[in-house]
PDB file of N, CA and C in Angstrom:
ATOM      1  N   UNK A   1       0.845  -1.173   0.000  1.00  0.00           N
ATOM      2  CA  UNK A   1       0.000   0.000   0.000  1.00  0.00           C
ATOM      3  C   UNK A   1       0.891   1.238   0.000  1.00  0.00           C
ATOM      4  N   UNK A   2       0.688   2.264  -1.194  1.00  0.00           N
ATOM      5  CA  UNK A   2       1.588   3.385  -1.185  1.00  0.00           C
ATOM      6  C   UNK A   2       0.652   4.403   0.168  1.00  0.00           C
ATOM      7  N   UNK A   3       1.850   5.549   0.411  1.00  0.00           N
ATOM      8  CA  UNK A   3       1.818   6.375   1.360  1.00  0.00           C
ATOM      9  C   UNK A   3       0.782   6.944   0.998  1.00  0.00           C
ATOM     10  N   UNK A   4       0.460   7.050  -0.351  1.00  0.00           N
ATOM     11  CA  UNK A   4      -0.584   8.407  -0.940  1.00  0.00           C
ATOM     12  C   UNK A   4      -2.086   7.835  -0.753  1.00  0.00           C
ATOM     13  N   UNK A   5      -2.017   6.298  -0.964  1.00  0.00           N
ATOM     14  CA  UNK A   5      -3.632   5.822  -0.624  1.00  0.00           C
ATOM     15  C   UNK A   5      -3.885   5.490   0.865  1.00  0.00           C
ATOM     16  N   UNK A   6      -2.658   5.295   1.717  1.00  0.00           N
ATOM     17  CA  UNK A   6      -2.972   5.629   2.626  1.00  0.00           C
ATOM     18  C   UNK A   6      -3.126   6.772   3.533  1.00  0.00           C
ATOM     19  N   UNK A   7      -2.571   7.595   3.197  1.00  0.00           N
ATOM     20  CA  UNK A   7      -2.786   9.075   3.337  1.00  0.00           C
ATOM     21  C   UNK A   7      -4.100   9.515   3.202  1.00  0.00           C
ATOM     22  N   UNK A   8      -4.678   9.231   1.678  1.00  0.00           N
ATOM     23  CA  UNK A   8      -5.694   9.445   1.151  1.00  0.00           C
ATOM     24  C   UNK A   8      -7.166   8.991   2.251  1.00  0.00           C
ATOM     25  N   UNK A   9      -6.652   7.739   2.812  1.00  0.00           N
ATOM     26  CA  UNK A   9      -7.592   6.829   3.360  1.00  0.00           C
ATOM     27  C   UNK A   9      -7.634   7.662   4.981  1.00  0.00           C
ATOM     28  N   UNK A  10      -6.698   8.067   5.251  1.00  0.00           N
ATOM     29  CA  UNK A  10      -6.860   8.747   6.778  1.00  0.00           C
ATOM     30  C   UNK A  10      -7.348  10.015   6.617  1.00  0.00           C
ATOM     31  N   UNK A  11      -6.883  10.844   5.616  1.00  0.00           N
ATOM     32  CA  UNK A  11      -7.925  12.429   5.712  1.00  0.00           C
ATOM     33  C   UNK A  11      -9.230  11.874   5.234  1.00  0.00           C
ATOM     34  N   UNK A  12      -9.626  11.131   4.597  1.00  0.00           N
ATOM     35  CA  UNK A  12     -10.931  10.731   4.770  1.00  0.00           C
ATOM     36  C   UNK A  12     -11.602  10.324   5.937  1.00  0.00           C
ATOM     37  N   UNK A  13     -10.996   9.227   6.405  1.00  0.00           N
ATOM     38  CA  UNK A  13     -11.688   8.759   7.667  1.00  0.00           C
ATOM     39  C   UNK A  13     -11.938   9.827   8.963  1.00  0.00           C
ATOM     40  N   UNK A  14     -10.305  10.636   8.492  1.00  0.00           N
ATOM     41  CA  UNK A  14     -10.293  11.654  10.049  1.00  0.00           C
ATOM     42  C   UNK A  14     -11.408  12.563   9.720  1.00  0.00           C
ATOM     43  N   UNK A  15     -11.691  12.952   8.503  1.00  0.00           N
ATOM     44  CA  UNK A  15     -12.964  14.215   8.264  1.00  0.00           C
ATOM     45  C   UNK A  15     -14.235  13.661   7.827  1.00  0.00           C
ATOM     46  N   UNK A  16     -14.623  12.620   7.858  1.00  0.00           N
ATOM     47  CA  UNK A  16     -15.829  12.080   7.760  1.00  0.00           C
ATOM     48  C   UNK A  16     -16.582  11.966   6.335  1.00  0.00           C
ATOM     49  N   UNK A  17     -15.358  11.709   5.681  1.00  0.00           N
ATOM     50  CA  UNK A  17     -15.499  11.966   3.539  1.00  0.00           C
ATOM     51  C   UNK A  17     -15.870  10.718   3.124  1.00  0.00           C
ATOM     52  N   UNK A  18     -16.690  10.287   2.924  1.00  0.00           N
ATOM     53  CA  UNK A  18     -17.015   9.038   2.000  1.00  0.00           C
ATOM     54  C   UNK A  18     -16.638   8.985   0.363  1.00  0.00           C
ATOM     55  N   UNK A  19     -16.340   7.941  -0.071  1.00  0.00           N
ATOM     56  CA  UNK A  19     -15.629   8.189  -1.210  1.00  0.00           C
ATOM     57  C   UNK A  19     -17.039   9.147  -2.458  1.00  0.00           C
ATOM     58  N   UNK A  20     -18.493   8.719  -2.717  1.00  0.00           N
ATOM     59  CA  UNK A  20     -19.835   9.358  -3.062  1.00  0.00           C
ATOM     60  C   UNK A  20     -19.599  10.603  -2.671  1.00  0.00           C
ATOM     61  N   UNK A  21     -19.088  11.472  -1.447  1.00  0.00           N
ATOM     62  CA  UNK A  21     -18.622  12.721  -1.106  1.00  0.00           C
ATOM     63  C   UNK A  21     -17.556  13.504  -1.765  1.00  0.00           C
ATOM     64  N   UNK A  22     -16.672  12.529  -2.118  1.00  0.00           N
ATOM     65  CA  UNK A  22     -15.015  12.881  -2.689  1.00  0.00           C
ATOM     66  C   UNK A  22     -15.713  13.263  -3.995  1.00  0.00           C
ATOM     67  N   UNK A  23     -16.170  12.332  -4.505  1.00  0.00           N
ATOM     68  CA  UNK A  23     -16.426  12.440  -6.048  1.00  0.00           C
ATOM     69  C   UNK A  23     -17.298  14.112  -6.530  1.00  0.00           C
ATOM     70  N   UNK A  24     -18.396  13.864  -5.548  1.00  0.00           N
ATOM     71  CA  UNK A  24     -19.120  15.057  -5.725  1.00  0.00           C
ATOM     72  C   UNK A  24     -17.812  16.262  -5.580  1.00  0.00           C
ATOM     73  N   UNK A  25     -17.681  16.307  -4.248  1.00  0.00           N
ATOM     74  CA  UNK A  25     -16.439  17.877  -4.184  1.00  0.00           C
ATOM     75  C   UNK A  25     -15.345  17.660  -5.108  1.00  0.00           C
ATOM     76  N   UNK A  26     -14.592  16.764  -5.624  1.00  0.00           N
ATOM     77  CA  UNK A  26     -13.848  16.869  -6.968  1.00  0.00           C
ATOM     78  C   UNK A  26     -14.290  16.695  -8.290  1.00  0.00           C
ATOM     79  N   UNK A  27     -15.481  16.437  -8.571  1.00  0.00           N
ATOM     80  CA  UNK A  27     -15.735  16.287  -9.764  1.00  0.00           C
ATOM     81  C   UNK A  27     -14.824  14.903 -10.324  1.00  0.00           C
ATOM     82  N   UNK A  28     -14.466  14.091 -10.069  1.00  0.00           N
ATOM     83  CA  UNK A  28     -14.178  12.954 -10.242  1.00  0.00           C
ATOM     84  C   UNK A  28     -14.666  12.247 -10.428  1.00  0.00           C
ATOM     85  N   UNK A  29     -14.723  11.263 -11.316  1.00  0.00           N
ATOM     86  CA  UNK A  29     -15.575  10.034 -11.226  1.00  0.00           C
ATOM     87  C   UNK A  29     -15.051   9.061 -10.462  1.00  0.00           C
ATOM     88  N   UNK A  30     -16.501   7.771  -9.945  1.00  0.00           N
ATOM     89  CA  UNK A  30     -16.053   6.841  -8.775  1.00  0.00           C
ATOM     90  C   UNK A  30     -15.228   5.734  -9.081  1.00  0.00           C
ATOM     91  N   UNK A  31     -14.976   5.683 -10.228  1.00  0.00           N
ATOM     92  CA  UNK A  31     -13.630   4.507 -10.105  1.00  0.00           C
ATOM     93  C   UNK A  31     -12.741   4.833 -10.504  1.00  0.00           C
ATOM     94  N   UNK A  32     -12.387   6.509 -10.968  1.00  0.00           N
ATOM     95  CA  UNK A  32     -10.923   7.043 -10.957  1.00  0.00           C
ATOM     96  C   UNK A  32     -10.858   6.984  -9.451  1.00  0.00           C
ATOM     97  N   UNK A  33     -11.897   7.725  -8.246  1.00  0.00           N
ATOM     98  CA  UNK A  33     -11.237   7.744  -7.185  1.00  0.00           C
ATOM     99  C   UNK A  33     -11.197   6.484  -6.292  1.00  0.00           C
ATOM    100  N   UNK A  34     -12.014   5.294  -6.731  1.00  0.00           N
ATOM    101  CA  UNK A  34     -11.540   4.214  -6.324  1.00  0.00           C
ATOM    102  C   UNK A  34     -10.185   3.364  -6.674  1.00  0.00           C
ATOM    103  N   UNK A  35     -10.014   3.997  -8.019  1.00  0.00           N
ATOM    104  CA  UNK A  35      -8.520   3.456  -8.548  1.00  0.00           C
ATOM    105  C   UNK A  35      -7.409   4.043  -7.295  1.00  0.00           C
ATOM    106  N   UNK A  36      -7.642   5.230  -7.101  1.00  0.00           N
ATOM    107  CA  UNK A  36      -6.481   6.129  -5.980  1.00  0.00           C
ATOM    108  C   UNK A  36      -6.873   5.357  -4.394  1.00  0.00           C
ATOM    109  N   UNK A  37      -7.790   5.233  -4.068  1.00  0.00           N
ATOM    110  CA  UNK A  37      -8.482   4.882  -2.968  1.00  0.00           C
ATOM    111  C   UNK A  37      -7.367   3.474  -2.606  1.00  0.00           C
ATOM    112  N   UNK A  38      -7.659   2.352  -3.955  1.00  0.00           N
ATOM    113  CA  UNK A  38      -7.141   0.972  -3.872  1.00  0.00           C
ATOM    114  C   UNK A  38      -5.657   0.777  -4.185  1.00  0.00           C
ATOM    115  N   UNK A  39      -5.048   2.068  -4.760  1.00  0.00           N
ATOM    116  CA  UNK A  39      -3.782   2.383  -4.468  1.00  0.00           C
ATOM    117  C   UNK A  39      -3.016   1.563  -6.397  1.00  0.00           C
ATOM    118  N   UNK A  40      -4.290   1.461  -7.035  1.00  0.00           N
ATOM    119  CA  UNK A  40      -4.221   1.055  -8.896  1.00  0.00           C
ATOM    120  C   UNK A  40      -3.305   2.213  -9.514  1.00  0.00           C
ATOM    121  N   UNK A  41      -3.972   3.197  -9.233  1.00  0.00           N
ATOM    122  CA  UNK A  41      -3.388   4.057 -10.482  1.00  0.00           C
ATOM    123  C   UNK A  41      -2.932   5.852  -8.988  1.00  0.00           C
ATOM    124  N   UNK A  42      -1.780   6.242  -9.895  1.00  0.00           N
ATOM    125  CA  UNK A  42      -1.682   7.557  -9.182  1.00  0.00           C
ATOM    126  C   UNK A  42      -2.313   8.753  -9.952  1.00  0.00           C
ATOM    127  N   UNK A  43      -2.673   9.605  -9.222  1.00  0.00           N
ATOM    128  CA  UNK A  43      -3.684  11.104  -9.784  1.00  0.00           C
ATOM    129  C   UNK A  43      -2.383  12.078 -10.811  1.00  0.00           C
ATOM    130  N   UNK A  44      -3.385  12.496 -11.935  1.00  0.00           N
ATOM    131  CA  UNK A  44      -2.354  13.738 -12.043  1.00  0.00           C
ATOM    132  C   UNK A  44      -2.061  14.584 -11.390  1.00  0.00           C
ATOM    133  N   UNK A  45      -1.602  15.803 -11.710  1.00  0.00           N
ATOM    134  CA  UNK A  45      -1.265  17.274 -10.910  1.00  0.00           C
ATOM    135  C   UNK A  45      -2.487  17.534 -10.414  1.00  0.00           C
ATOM    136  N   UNK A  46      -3.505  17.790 -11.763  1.00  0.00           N
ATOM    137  CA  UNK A  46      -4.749  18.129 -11.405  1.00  0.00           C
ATOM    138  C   UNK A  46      -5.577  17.762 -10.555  1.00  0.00           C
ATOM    139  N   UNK A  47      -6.003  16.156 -10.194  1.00  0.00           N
ATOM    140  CA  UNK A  47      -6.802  15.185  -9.750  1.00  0.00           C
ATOM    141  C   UNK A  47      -6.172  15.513  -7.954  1.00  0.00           C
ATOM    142  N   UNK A  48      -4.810  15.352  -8.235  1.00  0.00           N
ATOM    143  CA  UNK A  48      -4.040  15.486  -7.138  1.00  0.00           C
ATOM    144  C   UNK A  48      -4.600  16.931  -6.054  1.00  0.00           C
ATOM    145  N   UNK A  49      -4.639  18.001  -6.814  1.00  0.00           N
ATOM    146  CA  UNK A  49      -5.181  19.279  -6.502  1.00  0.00           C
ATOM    147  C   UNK A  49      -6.262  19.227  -6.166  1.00  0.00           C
ATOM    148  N   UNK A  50      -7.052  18.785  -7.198  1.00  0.00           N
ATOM    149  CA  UNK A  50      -8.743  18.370  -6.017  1.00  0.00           C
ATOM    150  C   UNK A  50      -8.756  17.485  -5.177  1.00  0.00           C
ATOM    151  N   UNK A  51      -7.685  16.688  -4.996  1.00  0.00           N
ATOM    152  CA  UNK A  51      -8.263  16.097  -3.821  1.00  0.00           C
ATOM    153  C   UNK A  51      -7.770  16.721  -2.644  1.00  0.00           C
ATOM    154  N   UNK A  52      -6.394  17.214  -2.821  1.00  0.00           N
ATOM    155  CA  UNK A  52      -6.218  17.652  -1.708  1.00  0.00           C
ATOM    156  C   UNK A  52      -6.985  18.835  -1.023  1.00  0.00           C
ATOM    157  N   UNK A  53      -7.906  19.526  -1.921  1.00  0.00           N
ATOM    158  CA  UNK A  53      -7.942  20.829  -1.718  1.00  0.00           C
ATOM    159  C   UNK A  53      -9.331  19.444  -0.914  1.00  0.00           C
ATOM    160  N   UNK A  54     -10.056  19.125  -1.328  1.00  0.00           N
ATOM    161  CA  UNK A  54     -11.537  18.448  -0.901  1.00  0.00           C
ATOM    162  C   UNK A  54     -11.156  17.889   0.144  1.00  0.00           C
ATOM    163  N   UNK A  55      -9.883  17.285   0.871  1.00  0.00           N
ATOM    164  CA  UNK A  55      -9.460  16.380   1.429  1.00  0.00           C
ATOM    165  C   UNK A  55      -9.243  17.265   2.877  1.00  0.00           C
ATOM    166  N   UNK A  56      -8.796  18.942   2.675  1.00  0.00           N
ATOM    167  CA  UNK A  56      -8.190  19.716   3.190  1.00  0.00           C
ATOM    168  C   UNK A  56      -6.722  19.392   3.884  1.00  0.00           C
ATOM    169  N   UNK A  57      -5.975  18.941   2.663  1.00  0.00           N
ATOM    170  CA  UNK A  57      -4.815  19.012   3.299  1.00  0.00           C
ATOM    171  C   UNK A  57      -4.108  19.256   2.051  1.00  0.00           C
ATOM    172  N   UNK A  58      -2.634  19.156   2.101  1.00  0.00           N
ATOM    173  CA  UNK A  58      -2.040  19.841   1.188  1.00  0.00           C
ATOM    174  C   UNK A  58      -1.350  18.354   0.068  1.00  0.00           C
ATOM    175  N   UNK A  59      -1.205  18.944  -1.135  1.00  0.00           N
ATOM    176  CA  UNK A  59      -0.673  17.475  -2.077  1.00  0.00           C
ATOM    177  C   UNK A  59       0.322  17.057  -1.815  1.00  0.00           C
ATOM    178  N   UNK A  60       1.227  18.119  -1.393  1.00  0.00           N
ATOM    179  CA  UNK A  60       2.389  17.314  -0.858  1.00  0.00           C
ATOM    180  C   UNK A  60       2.536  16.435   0.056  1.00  0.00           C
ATOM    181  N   UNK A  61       1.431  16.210   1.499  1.00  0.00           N
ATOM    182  CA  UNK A  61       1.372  15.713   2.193  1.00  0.00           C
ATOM    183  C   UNK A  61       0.807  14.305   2.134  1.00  0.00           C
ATOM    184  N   UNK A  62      -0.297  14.373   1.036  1.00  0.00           N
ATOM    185  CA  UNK A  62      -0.799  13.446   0.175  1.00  0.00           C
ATOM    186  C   UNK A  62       0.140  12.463  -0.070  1.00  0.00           C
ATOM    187  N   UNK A  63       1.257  13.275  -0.749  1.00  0.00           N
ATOM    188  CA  UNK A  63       2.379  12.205  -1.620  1.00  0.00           C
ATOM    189  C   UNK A  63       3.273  11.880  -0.552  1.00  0.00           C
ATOM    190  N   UNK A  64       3.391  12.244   0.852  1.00  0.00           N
ATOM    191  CA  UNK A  64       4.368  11.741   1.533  1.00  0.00           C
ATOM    192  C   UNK A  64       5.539  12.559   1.909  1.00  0.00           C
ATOM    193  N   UNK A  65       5.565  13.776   1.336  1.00  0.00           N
ATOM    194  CA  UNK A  65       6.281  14.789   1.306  1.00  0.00           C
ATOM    195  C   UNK A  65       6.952  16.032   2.681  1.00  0.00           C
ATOM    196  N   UNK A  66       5.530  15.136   2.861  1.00  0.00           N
ATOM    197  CA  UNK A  66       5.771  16.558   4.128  1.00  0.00           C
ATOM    198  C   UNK A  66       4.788  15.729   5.599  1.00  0.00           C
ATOM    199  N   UNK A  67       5.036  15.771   6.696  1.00  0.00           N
ATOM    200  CA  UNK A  67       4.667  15.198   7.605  1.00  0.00           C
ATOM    201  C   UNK A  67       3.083  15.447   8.278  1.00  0.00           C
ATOM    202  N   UNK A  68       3.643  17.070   8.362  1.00  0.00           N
ATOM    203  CA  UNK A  68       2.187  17.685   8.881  1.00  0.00           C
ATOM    204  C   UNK A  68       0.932  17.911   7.916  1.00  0.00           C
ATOM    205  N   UNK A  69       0.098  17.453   7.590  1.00  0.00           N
ATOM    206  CA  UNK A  69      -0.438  17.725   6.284  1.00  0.00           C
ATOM    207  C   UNK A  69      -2.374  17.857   7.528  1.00  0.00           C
ATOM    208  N   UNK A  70      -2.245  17.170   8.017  1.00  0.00           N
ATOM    209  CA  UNK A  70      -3.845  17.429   8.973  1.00  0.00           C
ATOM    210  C   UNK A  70      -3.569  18.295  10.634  1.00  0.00           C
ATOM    211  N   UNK A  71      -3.139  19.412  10.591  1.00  0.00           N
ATOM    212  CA  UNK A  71      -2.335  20.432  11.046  1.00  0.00           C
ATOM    213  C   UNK A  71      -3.242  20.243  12.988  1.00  0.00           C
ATOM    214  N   UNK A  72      -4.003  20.112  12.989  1.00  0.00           N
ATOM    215  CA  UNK A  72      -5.035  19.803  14.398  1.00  0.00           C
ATOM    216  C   UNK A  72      -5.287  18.468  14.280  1.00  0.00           C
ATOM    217  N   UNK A  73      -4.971  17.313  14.056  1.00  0.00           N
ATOM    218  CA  UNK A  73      -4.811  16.168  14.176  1.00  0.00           C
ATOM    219  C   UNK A  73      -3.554  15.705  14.387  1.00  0.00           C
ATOM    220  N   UNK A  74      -2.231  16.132  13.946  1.00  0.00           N
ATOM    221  CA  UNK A  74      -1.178  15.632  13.632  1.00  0.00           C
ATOM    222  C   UNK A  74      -0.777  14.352  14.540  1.00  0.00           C
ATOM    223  N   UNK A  75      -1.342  14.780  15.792  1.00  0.00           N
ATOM    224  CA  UNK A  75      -1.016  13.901  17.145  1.00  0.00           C
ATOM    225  C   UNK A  75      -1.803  13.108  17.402  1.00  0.00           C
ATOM    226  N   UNK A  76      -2.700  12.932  16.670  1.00  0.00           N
ATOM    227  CA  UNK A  76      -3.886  11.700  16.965  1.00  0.00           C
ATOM    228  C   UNK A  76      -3.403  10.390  16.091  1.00  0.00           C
ATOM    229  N   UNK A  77      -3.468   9.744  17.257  1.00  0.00           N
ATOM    230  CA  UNK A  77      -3.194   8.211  16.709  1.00  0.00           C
ATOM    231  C   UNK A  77      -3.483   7.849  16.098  1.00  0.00           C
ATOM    232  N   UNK A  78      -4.570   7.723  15.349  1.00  0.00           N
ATOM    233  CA  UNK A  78      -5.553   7.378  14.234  1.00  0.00           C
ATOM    234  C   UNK A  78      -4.826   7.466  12.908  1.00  0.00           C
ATOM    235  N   UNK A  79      -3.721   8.579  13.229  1.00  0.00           N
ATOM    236  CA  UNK A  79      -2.595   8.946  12.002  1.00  0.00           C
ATOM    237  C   UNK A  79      -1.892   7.477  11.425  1.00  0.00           C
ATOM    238  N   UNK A  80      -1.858   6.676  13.007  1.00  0.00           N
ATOM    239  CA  UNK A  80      -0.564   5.419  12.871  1.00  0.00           C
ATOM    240  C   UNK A  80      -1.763   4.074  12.104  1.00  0.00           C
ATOM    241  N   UNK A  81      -2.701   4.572  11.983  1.00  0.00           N
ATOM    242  CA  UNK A  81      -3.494   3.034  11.735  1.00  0.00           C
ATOM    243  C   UNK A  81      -3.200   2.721  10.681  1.00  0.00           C
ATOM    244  N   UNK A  82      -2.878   1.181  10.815  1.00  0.00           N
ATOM    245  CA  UNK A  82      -2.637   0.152   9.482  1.00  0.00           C
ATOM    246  C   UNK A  82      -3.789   0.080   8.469  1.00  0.00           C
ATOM    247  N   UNK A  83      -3.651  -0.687   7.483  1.00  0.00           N
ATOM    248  CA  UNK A  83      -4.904  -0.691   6.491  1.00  0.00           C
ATOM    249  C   UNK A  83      -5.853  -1.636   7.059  1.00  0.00           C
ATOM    250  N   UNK A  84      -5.362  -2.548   7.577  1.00  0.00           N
ATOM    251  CA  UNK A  84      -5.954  -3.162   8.456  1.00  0.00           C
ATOM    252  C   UNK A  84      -6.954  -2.713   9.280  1.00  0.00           C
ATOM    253  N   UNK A  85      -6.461  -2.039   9.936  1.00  0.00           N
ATOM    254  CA  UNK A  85      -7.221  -0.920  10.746  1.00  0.00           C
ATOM    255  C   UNK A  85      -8.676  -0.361  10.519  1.00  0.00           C
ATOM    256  N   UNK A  86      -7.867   0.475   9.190  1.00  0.00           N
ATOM    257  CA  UNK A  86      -8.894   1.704   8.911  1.00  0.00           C
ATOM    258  C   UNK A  86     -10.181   0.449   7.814  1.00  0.00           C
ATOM    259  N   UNK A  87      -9.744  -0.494   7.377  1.00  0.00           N
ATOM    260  CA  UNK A  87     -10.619  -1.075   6.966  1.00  0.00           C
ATOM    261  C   UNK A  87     -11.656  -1.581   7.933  1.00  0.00           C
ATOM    262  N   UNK A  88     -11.347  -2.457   9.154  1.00  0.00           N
ATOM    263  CA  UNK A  88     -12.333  -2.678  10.203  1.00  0.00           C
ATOM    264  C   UNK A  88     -13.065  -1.445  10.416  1.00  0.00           C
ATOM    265  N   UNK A  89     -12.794  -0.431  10.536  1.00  0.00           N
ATOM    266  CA  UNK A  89     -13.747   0.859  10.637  1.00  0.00           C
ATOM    267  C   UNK A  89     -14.211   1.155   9.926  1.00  0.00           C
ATOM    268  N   UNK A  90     -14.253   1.220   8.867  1.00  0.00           N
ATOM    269  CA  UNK A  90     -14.881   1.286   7.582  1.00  0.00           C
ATOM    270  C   UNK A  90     -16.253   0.216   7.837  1.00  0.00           C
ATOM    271  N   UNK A  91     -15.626  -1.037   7.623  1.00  0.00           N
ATOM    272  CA  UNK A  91     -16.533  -1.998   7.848  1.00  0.00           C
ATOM    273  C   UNK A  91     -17.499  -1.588   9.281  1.00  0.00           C
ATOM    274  N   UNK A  92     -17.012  -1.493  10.300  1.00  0.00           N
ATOM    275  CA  UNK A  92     -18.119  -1.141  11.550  1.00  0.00           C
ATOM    276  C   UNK A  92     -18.895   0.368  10.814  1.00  0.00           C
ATOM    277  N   UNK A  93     -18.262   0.894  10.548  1.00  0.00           N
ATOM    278  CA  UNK A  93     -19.033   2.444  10.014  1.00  0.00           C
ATOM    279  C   UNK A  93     -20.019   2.162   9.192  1.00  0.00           C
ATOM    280  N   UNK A  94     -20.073   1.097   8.246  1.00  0.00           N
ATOM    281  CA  UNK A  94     -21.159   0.844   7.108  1.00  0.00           C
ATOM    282  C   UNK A  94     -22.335  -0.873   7.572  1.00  0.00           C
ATOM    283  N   UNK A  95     -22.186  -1.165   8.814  1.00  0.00           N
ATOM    284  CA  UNK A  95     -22.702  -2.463   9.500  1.00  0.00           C
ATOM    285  C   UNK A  95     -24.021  -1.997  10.326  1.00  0.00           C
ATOM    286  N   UNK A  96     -25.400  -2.420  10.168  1.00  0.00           N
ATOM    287  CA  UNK A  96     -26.217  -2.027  10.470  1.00  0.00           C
ATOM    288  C   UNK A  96     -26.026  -2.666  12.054  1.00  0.00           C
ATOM    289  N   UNK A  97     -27.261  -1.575  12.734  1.00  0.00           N
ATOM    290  CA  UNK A  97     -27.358  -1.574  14.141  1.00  0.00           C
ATOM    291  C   UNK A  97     -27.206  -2.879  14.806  1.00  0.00           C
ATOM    292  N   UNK A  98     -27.729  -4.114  14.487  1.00  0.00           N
ATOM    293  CA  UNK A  98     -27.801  -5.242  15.345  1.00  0.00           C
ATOM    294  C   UNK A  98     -25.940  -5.983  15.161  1.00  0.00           C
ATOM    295  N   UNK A  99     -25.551  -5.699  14.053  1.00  0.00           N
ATOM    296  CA  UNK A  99     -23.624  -5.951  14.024  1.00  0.00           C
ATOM    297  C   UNK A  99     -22.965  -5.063  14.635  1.00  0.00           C
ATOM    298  N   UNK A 100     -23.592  -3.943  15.273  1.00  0.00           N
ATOM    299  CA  UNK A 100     -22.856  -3.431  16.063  1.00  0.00           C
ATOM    300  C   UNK A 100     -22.328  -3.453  17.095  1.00  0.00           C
ATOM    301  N   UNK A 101     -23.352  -4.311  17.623  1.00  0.00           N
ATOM    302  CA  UNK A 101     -23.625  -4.643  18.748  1.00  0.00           C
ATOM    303  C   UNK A 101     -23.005  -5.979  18.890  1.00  0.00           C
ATOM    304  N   UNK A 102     -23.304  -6.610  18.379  1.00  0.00           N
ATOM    305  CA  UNK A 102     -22.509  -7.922  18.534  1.00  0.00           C
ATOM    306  C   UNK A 102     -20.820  -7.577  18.359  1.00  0.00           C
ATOM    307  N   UNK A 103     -20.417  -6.691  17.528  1.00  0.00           N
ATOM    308  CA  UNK A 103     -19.195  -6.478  17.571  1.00  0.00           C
ATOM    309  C   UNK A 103     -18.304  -5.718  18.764  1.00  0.00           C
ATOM    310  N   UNK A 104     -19.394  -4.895  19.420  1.00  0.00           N
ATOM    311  CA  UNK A 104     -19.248  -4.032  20.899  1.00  0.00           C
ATOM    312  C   UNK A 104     -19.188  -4.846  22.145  1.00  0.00           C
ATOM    313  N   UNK A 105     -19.968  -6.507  22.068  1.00  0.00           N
ATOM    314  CA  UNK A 105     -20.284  -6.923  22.738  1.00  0.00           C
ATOM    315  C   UNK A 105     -18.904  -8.161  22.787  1.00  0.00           C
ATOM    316  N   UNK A 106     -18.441  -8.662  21.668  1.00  0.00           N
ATOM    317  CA  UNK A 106     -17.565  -9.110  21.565  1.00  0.00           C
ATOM    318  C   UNK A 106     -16.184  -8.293  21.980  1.00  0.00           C
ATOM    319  N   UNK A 107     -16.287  -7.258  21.742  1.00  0.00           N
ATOM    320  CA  UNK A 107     -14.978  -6.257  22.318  1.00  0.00           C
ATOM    321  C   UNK A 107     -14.800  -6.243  23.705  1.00  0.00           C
ATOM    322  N   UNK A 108     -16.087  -6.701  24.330  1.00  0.00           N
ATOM    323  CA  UNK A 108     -16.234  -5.790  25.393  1.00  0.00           C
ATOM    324  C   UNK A 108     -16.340  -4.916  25.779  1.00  0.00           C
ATOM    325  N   UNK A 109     -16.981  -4.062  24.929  1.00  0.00           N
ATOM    326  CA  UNK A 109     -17.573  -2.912  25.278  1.00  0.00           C
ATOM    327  C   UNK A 109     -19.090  -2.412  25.823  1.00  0.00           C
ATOM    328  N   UNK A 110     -19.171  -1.605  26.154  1.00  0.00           N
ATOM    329  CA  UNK A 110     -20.974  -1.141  26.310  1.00  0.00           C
ATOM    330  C   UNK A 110     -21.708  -1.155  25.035  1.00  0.00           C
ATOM    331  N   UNK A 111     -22.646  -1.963  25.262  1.00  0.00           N
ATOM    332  CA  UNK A 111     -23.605  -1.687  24.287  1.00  0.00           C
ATOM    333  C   UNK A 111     -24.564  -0.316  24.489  1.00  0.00           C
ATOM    334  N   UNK A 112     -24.895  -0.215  22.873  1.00  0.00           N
ATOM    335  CA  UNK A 112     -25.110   1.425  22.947  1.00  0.00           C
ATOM    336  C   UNK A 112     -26.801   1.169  23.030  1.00  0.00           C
ATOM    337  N   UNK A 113     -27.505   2.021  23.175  1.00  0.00           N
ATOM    338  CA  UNK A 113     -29.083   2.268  23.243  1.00  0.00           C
ATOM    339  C   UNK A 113     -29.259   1.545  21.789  1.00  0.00           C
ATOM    340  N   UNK A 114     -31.106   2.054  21.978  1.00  0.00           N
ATOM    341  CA  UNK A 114     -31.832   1.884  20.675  1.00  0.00           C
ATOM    342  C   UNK A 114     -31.394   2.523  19.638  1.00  0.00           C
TER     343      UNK A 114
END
């Protein structure tokens, strides 16, 4: 997995961007930005520019370039998550109410209300 789709994959997750979101604010279509997403193909200058600008962070940071690129996050752990990771969240983020629960319950966690 390159730096840039994972990059890509954390200013999303950290700002609450669904890829149907990306597309709309860049004008992109969904399997150019699933190509970048799955780490297939790299963006031009251009593509690169909308995303970062939609992404709110900068392209260079995108590409690996520069460290600080989510300037009020920088220190949140969430920065270090594997693909691994951010995929299980993904997956819990899109799992209707009764898998949630079983997955909270298996964690050991509190189960949440109705």
């Amino acid at each position: 997995m390159s730096i840039f789709s994972t990059r890509m994959k954390q200013a999303m997750f950290l700002k609450g961007i669904r890829q149907a979101d990306l597309c709309a604010r860049t004008g992109l279509d969904r399997a150019q930005v699933s190509s970048y997403i799955n780490d297939k193909y790299r963006p031009n200058a251009e593509s690169l520019g909308k995303l970062a600008a939609a992404l709110g962070v900068t392209a260079e940071w995108l590409l690996g370039r520069e460290e600080i690129g989510l300037p009020t996050l920088a220190a949140d752990p969430v920065l270090t998550l594997t693909k691994d990771e951010i995929d299980l969240l993904e997956k819990y983020r899109s799992a209707d109410g009764t898998k949630k629960q079983i997955i909270r319950l298996t964690l050991g966690m509190p189960l949440q209300g109705p």
